[in-house]
Protein backbone atom coordinates (compact mmCIF):
# COMPACT_ATOMS: atom_id res chain seq x y z
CA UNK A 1 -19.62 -64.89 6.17
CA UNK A 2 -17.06 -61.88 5.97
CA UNK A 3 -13.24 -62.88 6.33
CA UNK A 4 -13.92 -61.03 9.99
CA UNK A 5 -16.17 -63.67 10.96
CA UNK A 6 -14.14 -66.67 9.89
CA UNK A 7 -11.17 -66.07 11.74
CA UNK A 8 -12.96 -64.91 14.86
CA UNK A 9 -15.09 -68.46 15.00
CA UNK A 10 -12.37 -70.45 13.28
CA UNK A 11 -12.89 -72.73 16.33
CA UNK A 12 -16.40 -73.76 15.78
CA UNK A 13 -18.58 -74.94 12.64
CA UNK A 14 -21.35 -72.52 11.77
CA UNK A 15 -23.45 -73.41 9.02
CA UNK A 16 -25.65 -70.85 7.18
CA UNK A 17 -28.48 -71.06 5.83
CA UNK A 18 -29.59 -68.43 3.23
CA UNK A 19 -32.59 -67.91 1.90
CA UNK A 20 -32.59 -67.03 -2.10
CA UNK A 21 -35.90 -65.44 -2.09
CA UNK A 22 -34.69 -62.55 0.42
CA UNK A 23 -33.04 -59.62 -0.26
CA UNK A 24 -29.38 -59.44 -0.14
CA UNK A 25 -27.86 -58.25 3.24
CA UNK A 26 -24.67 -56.87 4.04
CA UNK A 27 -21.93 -59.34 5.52
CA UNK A 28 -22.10 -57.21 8.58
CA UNK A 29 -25.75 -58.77 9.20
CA UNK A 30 -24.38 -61.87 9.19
CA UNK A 31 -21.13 -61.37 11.15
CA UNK A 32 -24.14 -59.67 14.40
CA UNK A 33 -25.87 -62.88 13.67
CA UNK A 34 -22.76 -64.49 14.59
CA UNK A 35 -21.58 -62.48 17.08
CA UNK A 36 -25.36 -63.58 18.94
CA UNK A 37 -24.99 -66.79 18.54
CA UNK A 38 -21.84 -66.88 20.79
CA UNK A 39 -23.27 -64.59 22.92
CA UNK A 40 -26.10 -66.35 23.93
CA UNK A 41 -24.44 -69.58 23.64
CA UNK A 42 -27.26 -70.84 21.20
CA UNK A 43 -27.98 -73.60 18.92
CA UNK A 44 -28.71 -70.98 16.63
CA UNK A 45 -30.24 -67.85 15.04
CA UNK A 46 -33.42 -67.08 12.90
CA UNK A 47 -33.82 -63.96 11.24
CA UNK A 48 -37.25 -62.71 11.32
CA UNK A 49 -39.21 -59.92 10.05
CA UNK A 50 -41.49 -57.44 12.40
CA UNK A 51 -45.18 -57.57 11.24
CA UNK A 52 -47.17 -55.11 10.16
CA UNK A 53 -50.43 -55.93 12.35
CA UNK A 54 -50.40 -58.20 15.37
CA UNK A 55 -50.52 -61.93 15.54
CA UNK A 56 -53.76 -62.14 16.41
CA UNK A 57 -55.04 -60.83 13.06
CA UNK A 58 -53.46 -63.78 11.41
CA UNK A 59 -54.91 -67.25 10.71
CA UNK A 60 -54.91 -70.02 8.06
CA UNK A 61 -57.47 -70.50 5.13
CA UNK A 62 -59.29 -73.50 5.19
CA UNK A 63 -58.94 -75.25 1.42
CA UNK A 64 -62.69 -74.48 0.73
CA UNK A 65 -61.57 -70.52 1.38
CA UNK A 66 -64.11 -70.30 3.80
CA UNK A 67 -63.63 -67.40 6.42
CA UNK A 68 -66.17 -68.31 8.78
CA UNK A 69 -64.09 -67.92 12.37
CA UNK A 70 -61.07 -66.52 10.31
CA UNK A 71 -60.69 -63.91 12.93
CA UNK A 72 -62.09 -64.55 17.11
CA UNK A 73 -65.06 -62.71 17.54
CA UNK A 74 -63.22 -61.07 21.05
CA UNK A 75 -60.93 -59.61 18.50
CA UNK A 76 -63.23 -58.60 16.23
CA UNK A 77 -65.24 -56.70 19.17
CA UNK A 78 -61.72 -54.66 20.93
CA UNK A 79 -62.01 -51.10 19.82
CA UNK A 80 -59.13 -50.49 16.64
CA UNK A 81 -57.13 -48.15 19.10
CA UNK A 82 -56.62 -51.18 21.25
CA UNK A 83 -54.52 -53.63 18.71
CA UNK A 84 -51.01 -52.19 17.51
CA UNK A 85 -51.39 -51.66 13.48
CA UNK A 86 -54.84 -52.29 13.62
CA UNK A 87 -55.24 -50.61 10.35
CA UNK A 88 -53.02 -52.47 7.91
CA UNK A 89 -54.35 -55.49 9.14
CA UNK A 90 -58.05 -54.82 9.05
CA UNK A 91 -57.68 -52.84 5.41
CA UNK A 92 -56.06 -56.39 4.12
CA UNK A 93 -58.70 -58.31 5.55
CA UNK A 94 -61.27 -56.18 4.16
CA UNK A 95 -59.37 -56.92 0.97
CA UNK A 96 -59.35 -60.72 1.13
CA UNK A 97 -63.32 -60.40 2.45
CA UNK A 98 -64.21 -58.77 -0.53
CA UNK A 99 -62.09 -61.12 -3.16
CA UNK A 100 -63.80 -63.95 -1.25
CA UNK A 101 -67.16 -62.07 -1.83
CA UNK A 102 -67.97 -62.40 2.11
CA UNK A 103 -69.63 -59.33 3.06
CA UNK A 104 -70.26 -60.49 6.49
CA UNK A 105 -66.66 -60.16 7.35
CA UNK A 106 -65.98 -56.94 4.83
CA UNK A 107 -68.81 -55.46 6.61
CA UNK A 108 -66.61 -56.35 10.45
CA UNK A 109 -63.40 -54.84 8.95
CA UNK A 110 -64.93 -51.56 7.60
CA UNK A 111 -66.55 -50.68 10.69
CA UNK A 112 -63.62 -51.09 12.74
CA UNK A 113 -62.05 -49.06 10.08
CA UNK A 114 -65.01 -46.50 10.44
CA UNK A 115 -65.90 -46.28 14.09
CA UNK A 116 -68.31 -43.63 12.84
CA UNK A 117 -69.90 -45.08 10.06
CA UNK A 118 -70.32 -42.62 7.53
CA UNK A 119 -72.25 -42.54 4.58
CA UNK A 120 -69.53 -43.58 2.61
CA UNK A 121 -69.03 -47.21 4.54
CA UNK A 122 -72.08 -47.93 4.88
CA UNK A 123 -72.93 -47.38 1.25
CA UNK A 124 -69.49 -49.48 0.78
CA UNK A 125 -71.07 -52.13 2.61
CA UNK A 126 -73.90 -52.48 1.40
CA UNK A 127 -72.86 -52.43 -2.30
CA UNK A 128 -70.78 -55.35 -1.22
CA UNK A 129 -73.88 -57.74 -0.25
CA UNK A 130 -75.55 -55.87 -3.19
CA UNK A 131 -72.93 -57.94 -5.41
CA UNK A 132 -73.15 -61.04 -3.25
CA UNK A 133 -76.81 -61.05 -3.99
CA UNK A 134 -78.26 -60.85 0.00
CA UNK A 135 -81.05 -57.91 -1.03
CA UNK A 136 -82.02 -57.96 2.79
CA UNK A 137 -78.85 -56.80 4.56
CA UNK A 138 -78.45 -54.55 1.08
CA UNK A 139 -81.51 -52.51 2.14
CA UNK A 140 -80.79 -53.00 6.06
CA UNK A 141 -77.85 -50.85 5.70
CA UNK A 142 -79.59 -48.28 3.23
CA UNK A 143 -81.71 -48.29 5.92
CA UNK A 144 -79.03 -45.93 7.70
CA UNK A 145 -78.48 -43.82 5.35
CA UNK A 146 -80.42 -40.29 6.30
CA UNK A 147 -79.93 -37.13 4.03
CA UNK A 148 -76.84 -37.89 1.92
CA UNK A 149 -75.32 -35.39 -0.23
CA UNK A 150 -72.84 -34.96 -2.86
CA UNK A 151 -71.37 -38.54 -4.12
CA UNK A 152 -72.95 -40.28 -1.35
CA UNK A 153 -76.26 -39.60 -2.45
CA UNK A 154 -75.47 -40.40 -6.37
CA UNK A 155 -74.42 -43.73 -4.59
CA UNK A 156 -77.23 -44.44 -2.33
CA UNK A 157 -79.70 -43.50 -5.51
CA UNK A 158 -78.14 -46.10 -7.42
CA UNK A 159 -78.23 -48.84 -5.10
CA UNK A 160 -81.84 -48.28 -4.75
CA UNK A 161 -82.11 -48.55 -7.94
CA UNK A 162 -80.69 -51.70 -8.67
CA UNK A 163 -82.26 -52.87 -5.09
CA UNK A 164 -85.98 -52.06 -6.54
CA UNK A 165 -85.28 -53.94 -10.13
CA UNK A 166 -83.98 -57.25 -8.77
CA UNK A 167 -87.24 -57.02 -6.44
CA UNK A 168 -89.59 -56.15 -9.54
CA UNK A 169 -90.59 -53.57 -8.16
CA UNK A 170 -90.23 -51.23 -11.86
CA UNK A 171 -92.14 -48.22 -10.54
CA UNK A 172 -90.12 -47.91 -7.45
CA UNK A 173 -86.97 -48.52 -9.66
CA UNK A 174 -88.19 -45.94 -12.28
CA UNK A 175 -88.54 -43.12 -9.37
CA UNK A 176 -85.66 -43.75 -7.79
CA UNK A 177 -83.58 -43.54 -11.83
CA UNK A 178 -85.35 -40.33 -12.64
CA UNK A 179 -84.37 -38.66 -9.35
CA UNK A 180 -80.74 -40.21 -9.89
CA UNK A 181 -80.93 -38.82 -13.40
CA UNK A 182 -82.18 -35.48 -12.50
CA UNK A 183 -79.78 -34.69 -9.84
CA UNK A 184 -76.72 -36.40 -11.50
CA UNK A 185 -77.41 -35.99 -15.01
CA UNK A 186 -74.23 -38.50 -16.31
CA UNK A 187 -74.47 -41.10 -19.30
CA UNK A 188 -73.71 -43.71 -16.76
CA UNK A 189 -77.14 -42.83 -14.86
CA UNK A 190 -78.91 -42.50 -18.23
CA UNK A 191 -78.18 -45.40 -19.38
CA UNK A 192 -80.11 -46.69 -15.37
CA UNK A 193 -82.86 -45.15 -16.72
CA UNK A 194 -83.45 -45.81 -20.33
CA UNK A 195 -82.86 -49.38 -18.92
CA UNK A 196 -85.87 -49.73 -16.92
CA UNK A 197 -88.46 -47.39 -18.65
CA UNK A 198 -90.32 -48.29 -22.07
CA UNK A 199 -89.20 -48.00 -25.43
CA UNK A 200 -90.73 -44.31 -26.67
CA UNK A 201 -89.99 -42.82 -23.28
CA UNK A 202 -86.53 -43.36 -23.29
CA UNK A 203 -86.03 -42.22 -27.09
CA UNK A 204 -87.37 -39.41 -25.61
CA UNK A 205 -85.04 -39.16 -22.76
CA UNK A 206 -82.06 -39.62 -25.37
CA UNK A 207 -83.13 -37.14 -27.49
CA UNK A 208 -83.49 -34.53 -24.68
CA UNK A 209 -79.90 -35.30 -23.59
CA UNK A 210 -78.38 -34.65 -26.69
CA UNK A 211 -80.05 -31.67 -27.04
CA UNK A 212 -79.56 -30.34 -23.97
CA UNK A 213 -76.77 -31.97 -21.93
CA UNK A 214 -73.98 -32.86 -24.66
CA UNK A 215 -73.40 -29.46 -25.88
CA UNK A 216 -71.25 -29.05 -29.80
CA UNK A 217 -68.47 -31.39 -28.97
CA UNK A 218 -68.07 -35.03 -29.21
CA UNK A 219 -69.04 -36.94 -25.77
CA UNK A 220 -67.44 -40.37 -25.78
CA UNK A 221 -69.01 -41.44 -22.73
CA UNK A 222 -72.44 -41.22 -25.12
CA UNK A 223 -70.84 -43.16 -27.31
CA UNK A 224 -70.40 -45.92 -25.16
CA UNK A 225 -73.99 -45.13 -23.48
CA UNK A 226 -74.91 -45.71 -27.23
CA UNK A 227 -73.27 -48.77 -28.12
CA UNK A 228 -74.50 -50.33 -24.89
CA UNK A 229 -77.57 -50.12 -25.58
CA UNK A 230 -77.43 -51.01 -28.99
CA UNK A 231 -79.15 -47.65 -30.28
CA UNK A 232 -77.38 -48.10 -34.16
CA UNK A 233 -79.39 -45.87 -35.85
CA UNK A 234 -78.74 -43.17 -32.89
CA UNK A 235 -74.81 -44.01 -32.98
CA UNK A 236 -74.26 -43.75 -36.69
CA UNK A 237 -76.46 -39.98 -36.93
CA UNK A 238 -74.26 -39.17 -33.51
CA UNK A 239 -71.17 -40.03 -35.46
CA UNK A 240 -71.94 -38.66 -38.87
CA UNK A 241 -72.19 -35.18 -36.96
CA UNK A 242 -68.97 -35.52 -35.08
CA UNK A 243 -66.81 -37.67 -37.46
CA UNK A 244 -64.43 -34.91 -37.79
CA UNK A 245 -64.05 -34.69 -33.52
CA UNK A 246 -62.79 -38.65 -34.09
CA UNK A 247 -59.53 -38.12 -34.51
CA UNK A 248 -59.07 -36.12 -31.39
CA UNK A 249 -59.91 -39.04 -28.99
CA UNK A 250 -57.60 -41.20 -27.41
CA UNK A 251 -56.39 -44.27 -29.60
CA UNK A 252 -57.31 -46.56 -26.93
CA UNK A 253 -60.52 -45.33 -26.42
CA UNK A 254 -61.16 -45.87 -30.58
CA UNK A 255 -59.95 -49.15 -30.56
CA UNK A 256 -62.60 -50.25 -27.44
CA UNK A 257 -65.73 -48.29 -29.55
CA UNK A 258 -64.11 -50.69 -32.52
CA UNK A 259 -64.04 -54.08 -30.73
CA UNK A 260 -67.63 -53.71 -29.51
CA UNK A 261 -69.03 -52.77 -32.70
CA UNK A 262 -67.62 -55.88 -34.06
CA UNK A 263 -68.83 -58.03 -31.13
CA UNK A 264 -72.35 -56.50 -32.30
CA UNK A 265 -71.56 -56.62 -35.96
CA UNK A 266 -71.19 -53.94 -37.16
CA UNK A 267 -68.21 -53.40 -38.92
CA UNK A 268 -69.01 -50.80 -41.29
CA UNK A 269 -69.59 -48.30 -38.24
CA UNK A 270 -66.13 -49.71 -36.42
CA UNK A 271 -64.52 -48.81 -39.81
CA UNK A 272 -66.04 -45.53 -39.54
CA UNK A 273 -64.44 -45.19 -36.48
């Protein structure tokens, strides 16, 4: 309480109560508190904060984390436009939905964030109850999906691949891989395909990507491609012809190659590296 305040309410006991965790307010603050108090004639005052979202986006966890009935389905249902900060509140519980892996209410959130639903959501979605393991509303929402382009498609490929393996349904996965492959020829969707398809074909499909997708420099993402699939032999030639390119790449990136070549023991490659 400034000096101001004390001898203007020298007359009445005020006790203050200040909160530690808060940041540190100017003594005028508290001298308008004051002021508000006699004004009103109350018992006293309670700072408070303005929300972000509206009340009615709030609620409490249960213990078990459960967010069955975490928001009222008549609030769930209003259009976005009709709640004030609609979108801070439905992008944080889209956040909590998808630490809590519950796709049912990531899947609300993101379609009141995306009256539209483009590619991009839905694909979001889906890859959400891809990872909580519900194949059925996975492929419902791929279901949607008509004529994707660009990094939606790359997406949508994927998914189907991964949907078509955990069915064991190979030949569908295999189709689905090579077309990823072909139209998004990265290590990451290599690596999808020499996965899923036997032994000689995908030497063969490594062999045709060094030759003809790598070009004369070092590619670290092959590297990793390499070590993941535990293709020694392949790593140590791949190295022997690039050894020289090593000590351009990022520190970091050496010491990661090093650590899993342990894990897999082999240390004379890591000390290659």
């Amino acid at each position: 309480m400034s000096a101001r305040s004390q001898y203007r309410h020298r007359s009445r006991e005020i006790a203050l109560q200040l909160i530690y965790q808060l940041d540190v307010r100017p003594s005028a603050n508290i001298d308008e508190a004051i002021e508000l108090l006699e004004e009103k004639q109350a018992d006293a005052i309670v700072s408070v904060c303005e929300m972000d979202h509206s009340p009615l986006w709030s609620n409490i966890l249960p213990e078990d984390g459960n967010m069955r009935g975490f928001l009222r389905e008549e609030i769930l249902n209003k259009r976005s436009q009709d709640l004030e900060n609609e979108e801070n509140v439905l992008e944080a519980v889209r956040d909590m939905a998808d630490g809590l892996n519950a796709p049912a209410v990531y899947e609300k959130a993101s379609f009141l964030l995306d009256l539209d639903r483009s590619h991009e959501t839905i694909l979001d979605v889906a890859n959400a109850y891809y990872i909580a393991g519900d194949l059925v509303e996975t492929k419902r929402l791929l279901s949607e999906v008509r004529n994707p382009i660009g990094k939606d498609e790359e997406e949508f490929l994927d998914l189907s691949v991964a949907c078509a393996h955990k069915e064991g349904d190979l030949p569908r996965a295999i189709k689905f891989a090579e077309v990823l492959y072909e139209k998004f020829p990265k290590e990451f969707n290599l690596a999808r395909l020499t996965q899923i398809v036997p032994a000689k074909q995908a030497e063969f499909l490594l062999d045709e990507h060094e030759k003809y997708r790598l070009g004369d420099v070092l590619n670290e993402n092959y590297i990793d491609l390499l070590i993941s699939l535990e293709k020694v032999d392949r790593l140590k030639a791949y190295i022997n012809r690039f050894e020289e390119d090593l000590a351009g790449v990022n520190p970091e990136v050496l010491s990661r190659f090093v650590e899993r070549l342990e894990t897999m023991n082999q240390k004379e490659l890591a000390e290659k590296i």
